[in-house]
N, C-alpha and C. Protein backbone atom coordinates (compact mmCIF):
# COMPACT_ATOMS: atom_id res chain seq x y z
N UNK A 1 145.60 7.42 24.29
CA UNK A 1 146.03 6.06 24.46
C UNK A 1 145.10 5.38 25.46
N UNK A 2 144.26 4.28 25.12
CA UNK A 2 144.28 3.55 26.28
C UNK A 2 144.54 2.71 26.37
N UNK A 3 143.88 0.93 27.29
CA UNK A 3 144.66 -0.04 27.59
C UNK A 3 145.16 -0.70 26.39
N UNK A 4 146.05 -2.09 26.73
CA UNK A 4 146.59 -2.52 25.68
C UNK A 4 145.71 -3.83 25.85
N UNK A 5 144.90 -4.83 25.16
CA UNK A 5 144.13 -5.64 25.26
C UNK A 5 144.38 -6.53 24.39
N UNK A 6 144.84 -7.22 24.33
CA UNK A 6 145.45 -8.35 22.97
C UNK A 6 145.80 -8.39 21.90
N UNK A 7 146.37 -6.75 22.25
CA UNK A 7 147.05 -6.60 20.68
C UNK A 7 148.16 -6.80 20.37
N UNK A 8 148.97 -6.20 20.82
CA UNK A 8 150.33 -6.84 21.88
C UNK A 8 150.94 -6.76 23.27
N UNK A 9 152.03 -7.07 23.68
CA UNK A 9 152.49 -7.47 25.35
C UNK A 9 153.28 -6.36 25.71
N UNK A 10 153.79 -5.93 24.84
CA UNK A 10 154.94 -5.03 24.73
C UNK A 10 154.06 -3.80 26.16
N UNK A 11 155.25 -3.85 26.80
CA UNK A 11 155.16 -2.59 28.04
C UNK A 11 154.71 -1.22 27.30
N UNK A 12 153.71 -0.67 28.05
CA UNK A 12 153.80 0.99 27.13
C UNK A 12 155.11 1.64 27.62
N UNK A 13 155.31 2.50 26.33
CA UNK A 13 156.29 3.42 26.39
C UNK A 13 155.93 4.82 27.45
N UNK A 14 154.47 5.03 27.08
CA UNK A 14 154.49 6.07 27.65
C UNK A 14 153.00 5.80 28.50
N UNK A 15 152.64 6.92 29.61
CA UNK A 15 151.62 6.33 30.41
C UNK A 15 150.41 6.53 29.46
N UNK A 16 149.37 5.98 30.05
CA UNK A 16 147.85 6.55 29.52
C UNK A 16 147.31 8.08 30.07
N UNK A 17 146.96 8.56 28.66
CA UNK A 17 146.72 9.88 28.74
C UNK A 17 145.64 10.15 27.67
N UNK A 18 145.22 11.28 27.87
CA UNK A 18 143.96 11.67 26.68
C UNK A 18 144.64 12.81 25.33
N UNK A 19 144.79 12.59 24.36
CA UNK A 19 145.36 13.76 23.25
C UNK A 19 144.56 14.84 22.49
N UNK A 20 145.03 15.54 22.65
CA UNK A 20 144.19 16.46 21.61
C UNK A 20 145.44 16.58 20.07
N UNK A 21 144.79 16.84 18.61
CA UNK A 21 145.61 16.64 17.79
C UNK A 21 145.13 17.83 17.33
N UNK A 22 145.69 18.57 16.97
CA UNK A 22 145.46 19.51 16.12
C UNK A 22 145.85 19.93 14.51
N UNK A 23 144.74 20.00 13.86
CA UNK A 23 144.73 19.45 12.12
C UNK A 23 145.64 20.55 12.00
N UNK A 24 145.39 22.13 12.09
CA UNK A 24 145.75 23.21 11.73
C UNK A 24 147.52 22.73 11.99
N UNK A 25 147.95 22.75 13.12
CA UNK A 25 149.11 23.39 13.82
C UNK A 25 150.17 21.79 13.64
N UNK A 26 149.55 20.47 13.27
CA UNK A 26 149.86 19.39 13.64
C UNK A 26 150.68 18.84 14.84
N UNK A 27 150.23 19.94 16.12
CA UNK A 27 150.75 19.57 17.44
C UNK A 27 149.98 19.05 17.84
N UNK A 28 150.51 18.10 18.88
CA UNK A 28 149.59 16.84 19.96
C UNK A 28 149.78 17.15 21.79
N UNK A 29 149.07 17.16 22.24
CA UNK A 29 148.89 17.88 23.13
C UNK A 29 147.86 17.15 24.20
N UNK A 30 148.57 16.57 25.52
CA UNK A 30 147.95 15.98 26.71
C UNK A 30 147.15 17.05 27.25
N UNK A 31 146.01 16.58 27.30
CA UNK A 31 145.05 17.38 27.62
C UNK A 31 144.30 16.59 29.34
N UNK A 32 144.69 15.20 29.17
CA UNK A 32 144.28 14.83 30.83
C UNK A 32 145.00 13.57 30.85
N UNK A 33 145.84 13.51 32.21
CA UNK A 33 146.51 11.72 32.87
C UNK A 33 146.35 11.97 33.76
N UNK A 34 145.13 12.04 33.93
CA UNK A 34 144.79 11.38 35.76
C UNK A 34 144.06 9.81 35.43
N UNK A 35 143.46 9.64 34.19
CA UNK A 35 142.70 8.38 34.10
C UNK A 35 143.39 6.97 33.89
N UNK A 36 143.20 6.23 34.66
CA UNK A 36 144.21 4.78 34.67
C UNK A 36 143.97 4.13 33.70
N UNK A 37 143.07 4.51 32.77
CA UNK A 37 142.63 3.69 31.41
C UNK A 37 141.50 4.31 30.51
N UNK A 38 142.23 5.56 30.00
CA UNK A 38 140.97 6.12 29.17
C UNK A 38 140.73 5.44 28.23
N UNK A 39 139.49 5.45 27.87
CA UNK A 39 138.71 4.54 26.95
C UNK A 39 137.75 5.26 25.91
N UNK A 40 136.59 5.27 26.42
CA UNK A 40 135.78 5.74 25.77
C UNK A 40 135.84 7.53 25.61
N UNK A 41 135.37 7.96 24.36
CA UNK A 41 135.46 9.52 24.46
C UNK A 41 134.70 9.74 23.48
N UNK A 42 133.56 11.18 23.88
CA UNK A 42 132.19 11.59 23.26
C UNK A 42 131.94 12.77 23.43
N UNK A 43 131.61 13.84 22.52
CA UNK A 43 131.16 14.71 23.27
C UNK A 43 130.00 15.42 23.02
N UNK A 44 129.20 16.58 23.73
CA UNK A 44 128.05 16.34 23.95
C UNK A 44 127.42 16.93 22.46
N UNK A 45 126.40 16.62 21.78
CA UNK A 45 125.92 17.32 20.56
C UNK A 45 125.34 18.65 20.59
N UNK A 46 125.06 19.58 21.53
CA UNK A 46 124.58 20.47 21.80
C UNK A 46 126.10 21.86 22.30
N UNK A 47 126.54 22.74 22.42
CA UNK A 47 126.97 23.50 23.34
C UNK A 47 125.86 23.83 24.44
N UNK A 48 125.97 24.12 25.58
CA UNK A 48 125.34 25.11 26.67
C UNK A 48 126.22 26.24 27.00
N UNK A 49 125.27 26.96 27.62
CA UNK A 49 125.95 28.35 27.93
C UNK A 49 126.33 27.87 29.50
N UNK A 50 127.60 28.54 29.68
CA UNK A 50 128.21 28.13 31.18
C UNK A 50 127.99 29.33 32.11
N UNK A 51 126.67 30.30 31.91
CA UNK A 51 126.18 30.94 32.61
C UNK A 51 127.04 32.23 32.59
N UNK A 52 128.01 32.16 31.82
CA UNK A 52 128.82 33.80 31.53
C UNK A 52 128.76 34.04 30.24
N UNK A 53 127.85 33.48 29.24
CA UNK A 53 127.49 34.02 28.24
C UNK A 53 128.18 33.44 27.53
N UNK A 54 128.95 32.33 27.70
CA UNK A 54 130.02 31.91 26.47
C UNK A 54 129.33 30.40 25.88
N UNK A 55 129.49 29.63 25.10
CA UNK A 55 129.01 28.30 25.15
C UNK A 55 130.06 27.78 25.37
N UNK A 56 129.76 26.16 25.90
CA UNK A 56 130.71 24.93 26.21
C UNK A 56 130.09 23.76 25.49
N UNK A 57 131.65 23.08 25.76
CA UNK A 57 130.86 21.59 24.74
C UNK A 57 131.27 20.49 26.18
N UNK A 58 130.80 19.73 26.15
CA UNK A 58 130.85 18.49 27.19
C UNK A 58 131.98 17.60 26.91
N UNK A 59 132.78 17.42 27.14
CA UNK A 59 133.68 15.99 27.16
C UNK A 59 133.33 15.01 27.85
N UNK A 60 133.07 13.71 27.52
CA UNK A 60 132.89 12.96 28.17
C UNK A 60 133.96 11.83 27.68
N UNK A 61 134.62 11.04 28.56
CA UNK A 61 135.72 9.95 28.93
C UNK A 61 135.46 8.95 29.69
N UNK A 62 135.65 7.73 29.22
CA UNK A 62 135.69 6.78 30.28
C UNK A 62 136.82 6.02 31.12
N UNK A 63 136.63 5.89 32.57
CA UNK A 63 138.29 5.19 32.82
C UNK A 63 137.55 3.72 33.23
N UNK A 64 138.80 2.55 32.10
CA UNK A 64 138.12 1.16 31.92
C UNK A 64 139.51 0.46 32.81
N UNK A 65 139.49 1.08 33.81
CA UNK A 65 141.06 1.19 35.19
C UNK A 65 140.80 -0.22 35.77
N UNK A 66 139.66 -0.48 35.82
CA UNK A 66 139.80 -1.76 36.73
C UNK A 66 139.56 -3.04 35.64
N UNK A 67 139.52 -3.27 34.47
CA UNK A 67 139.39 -4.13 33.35
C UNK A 67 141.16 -4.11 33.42
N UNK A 68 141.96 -4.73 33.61
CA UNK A 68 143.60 -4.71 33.87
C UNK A 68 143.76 -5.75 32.74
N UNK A 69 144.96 -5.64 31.66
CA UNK A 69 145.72 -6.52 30.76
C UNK A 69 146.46 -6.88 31.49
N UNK A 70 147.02 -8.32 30.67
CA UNK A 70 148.36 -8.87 30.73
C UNK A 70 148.97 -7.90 30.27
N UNK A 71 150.03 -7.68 30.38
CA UNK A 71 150.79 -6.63 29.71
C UNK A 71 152.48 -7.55 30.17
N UNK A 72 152.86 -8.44 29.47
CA UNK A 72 154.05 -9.77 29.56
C UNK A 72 154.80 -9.72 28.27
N UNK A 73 156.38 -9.17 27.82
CA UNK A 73 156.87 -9.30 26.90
C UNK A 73 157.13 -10.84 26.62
N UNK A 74 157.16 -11.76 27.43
CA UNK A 74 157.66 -12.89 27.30
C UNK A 74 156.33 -13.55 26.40
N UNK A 75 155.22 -13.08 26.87
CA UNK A 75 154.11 -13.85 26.40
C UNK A 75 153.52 -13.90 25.10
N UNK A 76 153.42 -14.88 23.59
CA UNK A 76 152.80 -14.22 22.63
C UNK A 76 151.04 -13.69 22.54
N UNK A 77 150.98 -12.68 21.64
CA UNK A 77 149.91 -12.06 22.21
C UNK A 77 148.66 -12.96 21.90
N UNK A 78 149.01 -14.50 20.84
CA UNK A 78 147.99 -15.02 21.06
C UNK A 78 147.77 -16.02 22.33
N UNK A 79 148.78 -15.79 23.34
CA UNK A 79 148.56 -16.65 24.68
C UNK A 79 148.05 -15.61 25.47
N UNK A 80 147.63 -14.92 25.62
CA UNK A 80 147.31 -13.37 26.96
C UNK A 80 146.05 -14.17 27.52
N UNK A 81 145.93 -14.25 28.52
CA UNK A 81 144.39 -14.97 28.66
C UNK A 81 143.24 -13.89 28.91
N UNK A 82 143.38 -12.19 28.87
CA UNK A 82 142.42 -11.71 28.76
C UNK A 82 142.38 -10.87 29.92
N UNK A 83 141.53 -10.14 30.05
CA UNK A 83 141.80 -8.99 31.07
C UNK A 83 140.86 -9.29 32.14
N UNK A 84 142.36 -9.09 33.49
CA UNK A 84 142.29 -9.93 34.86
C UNK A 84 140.66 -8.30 35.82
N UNK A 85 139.98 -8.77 36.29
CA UNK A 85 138.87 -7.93 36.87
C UNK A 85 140.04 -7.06 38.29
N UNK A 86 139.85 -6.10 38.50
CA UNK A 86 140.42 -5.37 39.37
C UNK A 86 139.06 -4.43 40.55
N UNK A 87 138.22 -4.92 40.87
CA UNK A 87 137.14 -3.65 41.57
C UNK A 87 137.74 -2.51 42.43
N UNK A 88 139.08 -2.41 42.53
CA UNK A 88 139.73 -1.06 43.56
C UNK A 88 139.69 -0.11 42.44
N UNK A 89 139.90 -0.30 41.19
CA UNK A 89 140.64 0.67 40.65
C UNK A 89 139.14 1.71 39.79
N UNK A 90 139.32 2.07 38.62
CA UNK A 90 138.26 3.01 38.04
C UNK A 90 137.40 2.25 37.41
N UNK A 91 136.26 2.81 37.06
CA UNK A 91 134.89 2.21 36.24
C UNK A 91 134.04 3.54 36.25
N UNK A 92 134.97 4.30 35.52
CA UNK A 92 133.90 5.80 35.89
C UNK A 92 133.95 6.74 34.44
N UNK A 93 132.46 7.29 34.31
CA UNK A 93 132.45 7.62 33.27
C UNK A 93 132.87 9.73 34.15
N UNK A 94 133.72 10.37 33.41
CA UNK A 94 133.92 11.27 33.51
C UNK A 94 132.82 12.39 32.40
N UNK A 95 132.93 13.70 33.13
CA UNK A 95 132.31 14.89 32.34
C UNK A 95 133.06 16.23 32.65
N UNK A 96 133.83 16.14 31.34
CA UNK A 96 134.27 17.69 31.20
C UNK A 96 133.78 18.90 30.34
N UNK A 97 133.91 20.29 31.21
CA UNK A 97 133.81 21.33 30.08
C UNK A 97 135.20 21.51 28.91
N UNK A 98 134.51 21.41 27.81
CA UNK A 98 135.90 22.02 26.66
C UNK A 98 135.64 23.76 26.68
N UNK A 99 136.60 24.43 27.32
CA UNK A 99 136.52 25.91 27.06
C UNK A 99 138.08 26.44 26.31
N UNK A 100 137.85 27.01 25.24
CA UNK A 100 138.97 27.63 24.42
C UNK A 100 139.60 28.65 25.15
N UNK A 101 140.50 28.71 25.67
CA UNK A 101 141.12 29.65 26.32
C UNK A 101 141.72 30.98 25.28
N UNK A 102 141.41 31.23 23.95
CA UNK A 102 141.23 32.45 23.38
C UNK A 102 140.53 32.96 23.87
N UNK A 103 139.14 32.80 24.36
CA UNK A 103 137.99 33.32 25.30
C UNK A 103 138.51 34.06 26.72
N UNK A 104 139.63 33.30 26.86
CA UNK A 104 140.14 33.67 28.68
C UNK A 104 141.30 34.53 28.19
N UNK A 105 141.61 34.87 27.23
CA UNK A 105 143.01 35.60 26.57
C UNK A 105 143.93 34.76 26.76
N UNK A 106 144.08 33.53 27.22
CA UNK A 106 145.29 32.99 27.28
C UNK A 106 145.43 31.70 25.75
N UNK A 107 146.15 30.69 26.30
CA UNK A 107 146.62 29.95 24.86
C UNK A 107 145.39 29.69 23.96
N UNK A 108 146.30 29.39 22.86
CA UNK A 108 145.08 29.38 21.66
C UNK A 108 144.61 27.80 21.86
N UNK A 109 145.13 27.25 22.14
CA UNK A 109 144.33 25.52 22.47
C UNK A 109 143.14 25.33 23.61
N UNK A 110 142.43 24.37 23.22
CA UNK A 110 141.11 24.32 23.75
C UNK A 110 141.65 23.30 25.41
N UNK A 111 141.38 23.69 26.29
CA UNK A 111 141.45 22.78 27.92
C UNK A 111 140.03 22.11 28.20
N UNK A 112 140.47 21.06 28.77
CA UNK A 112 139.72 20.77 29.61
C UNK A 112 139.36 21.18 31.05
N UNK A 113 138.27 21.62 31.39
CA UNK A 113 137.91 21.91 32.78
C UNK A 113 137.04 21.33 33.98
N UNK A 114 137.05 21.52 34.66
CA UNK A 114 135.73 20.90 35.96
C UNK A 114 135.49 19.59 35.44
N UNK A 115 136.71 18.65 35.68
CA UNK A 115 136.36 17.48 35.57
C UNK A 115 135.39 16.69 36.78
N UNK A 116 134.51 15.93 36.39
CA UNK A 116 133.31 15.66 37.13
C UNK A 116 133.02 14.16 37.39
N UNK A 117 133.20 13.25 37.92
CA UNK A 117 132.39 12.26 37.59
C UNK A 117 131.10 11.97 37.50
N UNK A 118 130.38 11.29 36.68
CA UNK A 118 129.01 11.47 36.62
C UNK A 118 128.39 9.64 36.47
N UNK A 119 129.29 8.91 36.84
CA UNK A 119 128.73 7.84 36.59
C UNK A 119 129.92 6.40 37.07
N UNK A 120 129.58 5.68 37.96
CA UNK A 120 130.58 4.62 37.94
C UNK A 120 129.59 3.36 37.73
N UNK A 121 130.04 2.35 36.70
CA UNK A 121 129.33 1.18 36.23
C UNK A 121 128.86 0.22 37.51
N UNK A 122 128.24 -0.39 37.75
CA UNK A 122 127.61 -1.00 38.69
C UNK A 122 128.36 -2.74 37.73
N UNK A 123 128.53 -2.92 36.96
CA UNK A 123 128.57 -4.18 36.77
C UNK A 123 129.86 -3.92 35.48
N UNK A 124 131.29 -4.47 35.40
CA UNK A 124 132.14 -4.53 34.85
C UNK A 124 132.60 -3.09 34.74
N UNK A 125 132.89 -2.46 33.12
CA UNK A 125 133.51 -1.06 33.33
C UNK A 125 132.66 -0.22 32.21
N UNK A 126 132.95 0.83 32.02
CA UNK A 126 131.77 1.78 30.65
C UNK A 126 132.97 1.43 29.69
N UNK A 127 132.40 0.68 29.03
CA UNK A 127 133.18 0.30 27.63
C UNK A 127 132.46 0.45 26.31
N UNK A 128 132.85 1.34 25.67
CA UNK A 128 132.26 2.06 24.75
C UNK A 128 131.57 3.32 25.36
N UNK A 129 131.42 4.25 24.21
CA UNK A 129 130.91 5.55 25.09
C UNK A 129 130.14 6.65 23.83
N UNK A 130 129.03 7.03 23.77
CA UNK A 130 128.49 7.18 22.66
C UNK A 130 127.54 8.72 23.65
N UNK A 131 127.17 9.71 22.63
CA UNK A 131 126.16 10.19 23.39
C UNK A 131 124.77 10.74 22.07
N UNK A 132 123.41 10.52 22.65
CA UNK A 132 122.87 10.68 21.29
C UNK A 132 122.43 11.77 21.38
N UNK A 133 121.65 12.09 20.46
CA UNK A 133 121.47 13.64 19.66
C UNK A 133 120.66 14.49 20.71
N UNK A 134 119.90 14.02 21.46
CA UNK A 134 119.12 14.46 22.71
C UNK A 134 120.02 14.84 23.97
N UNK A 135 121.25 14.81 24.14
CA UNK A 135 122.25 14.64 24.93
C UNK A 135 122.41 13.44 25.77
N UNK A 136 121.59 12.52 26.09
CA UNK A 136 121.52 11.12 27.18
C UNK A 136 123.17 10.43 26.77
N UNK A 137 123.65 10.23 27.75
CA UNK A 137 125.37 10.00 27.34
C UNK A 137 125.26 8.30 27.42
N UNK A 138 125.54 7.40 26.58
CA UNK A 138 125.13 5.53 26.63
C UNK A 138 126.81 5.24 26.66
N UNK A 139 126.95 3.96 27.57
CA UNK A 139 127.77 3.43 27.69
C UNK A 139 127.83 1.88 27.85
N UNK A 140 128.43 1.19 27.45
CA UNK A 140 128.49 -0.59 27.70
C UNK A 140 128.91 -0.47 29.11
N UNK A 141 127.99 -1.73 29.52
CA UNK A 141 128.78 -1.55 31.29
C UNK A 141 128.02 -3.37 31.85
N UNK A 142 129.19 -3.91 31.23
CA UNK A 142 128.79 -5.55 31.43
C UNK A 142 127.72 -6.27 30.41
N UNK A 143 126.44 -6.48 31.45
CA UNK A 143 125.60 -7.56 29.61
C UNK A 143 124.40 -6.39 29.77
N UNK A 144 124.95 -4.93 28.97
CA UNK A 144 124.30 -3.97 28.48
C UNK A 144 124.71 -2.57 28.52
N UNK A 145 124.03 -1.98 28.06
CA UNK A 145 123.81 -0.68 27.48
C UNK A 145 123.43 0.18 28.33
N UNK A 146 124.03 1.32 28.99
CA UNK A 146 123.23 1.86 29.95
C UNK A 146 122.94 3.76 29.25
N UNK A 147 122.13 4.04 29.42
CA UNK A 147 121.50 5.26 28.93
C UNK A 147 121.25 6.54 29.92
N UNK A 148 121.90 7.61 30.32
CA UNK A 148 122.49 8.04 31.23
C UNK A 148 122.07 9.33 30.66
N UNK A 149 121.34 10.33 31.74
CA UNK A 149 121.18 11.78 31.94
C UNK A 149 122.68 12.36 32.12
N UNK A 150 122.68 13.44 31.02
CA UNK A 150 124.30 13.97 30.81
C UNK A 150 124.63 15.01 32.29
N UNK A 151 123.96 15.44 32.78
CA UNK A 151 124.19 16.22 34.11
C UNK A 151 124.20 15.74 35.21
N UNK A 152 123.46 14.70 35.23
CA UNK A 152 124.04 14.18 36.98
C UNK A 152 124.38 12.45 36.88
N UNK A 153 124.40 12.12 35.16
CA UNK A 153 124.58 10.83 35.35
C UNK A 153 123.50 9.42 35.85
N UNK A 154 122.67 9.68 36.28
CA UNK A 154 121.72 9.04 36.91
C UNK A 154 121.30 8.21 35.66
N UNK A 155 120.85 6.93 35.74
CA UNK A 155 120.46 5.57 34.76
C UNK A 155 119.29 6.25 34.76
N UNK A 156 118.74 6.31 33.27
CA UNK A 156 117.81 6.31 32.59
C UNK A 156 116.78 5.34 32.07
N UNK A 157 117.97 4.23 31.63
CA UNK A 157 117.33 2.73 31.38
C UNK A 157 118.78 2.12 30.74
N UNK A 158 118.80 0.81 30.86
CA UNK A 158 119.39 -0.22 30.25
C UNK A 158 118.45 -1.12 29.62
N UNK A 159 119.83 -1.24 28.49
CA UNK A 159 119.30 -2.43 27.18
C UNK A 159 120.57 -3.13 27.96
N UNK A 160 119.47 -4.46 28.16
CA UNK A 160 119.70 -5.60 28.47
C UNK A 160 120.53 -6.38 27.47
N UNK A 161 121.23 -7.46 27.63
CA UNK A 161 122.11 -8.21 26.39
C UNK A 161 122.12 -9.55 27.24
N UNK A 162 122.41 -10.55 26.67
CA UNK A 162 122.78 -12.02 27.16
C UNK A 162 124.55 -12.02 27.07
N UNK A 163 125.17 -10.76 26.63
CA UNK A 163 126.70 -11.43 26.27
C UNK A 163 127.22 -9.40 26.77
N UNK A 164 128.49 -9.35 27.21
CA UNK A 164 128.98 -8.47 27.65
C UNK A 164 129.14 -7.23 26.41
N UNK A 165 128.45 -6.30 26.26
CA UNK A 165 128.54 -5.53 25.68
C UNK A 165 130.12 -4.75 25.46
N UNK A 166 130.55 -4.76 24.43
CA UNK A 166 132.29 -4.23 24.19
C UNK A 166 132.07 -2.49 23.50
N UNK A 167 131.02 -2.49 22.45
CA UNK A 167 131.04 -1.66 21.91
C UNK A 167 129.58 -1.28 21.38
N UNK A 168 129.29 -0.50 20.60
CA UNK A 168 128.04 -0.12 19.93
C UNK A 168 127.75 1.13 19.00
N UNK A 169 127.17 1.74 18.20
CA UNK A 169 126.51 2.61 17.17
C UNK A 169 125.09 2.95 17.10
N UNK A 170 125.46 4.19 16.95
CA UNK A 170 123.39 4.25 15.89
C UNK A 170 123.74 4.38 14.72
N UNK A 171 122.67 3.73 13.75
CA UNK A 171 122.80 3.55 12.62
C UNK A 171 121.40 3.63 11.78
N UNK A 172 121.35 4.13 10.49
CA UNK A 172 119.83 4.05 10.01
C UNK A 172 120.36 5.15 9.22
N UNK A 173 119.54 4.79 8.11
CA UNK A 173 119.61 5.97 6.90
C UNK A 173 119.11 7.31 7.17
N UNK A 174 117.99 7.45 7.82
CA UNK A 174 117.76 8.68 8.05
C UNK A 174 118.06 9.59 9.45
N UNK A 175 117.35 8.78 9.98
CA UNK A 175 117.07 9.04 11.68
C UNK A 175 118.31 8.87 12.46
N UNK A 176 118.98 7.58 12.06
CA UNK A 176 119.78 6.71 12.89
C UNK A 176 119.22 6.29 14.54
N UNK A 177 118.16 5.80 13.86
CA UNK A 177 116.98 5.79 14.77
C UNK A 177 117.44 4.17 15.64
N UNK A 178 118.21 3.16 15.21
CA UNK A 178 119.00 2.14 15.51
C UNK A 178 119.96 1.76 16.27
N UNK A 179 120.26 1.06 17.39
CA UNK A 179 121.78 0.86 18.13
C UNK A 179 122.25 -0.34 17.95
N UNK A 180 123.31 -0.68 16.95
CA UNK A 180 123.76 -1.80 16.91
C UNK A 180 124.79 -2.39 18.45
N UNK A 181 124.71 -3.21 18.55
CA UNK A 181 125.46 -3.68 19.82
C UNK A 181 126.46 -4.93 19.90
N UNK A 182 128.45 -4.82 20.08
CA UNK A 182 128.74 -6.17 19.71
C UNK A 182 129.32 -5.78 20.93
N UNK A 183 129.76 -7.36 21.41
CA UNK A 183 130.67 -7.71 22.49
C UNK A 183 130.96 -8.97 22.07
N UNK A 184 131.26 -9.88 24.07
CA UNK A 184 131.71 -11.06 23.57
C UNK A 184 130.89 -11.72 23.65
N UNK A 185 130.63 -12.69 21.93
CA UNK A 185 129.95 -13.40 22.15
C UNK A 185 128.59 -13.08 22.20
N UNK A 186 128.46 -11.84 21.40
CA UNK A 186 126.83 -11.24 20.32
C UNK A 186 126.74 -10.45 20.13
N UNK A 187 125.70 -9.97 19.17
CA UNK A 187 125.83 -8.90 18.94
C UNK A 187 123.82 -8.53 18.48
N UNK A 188 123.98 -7.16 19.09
CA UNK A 188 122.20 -6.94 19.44
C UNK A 188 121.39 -5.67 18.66
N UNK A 189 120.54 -6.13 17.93
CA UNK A 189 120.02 -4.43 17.45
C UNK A 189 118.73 -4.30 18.38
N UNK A 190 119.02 -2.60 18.31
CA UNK A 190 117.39 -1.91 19.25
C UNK A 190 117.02 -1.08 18.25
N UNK A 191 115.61 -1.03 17.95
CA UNK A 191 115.08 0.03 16.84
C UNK A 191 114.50 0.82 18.26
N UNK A 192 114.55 1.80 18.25
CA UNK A 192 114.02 2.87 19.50
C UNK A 192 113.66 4.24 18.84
N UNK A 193 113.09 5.19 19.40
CA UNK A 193 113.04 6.92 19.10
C UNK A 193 114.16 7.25 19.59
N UNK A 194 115.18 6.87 19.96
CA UNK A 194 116.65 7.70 20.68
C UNK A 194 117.30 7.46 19.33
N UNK A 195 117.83 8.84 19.23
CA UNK A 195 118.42 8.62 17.60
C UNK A 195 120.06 9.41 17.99
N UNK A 196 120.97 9.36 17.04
CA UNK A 196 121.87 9.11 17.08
C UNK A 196 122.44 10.81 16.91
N UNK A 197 123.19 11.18 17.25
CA UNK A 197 123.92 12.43 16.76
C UNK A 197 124.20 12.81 15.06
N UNK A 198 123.39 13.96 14.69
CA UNK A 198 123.81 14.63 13.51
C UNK A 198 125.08 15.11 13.40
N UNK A 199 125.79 15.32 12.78
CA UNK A 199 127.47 15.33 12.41
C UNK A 199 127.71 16.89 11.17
């Protein structure tokens, strides 16, 4: 679940949390609520070995905590005027290990571990959250695109925008050699060599 943004007013029922669903077993299963507004979620295209011989996959999450809704039953949702700026609260892109705890002998569901932060937006919140085939983890974070080393987080480069980046893709027939880019109020293509995750 994350925020509620003009879709409707209605109070959540339940808090914001991250799910895992499982196709096999069709149980649903909180896997993290510490984040005041998970958002974005990616994970890394590669496993690494976590140095005991096992592989891991990366989780990556964003908390979009300080982007705050109206959240007003009285109000209809085409009056909400839009989400009020908060700078106390989160703007942080998180990094977790996924380790299957069949590996540890314990439950058969996959945990999250060593949650990390690796990145807090310098300008609005990481909205959208993508990571490409090279591992570099990209996130929207105000008017652009920021392109982010998956281990310590550190800016790589930003694609610049004239309008607040909301969301984005790679796209292209072969390569997906392309990043489409919409927010409010435009929307931007980059043809680049950073290509997109194989599936």
């Amino acid at each position: 679940l994350a925020r509620n943004a003009h879709i409707n007013t209605e109070a959540p029922q339940i808090g914001a949390a991250t799910y895992r669903f499982s196709p096999r077993t069709g149980a649903v299963t909180v896997v993290d609520d510490t984040l005041q507004a998970p958002n974005g979620l990616a994970f890394s295209p590669l496993p690494d070995d976590d140095g005991r011989g096992r592989t891991t996959t990366t989780l990556y999450l964003s908390d979009t905590g300080a982007g705050v809704p109206m959240i007003d039953p009285r109000v209809p949702w085409q009056d909400v005027p839009g989400i009020a700026w908060n700078g106390t609260r989160k703007r942080t892109v998180y990094a977790y290990d996924v380790v299957d705890d069949d590996e540890d002998g314990g439950a058969a569901a996959p945990w999250l571990k060593n949650k990390r932060p690796i990145y807090a937006a310098m300008e609005y919140v990481p909205d959208g959250l993508k990571v490409a085939g090279n591992g570099y983890v990209l996130t929207g974070a105000g008017k652009g695109v920021d392109v982010l080393e998956p281990r310590s987080g550190r800016p790589v480069l930003r694609v610049q925008t004239n309008f607040t980046a909301v969301n984005f893709d790679f796209v292209g027939a072969e390569r997906r050699d392309e990043l489409w880019i919409v927010g409010q109020g435009g929307v931007a293509r980059v043809k680049w060599n950073l290509t997109g995750p194989v599936f």
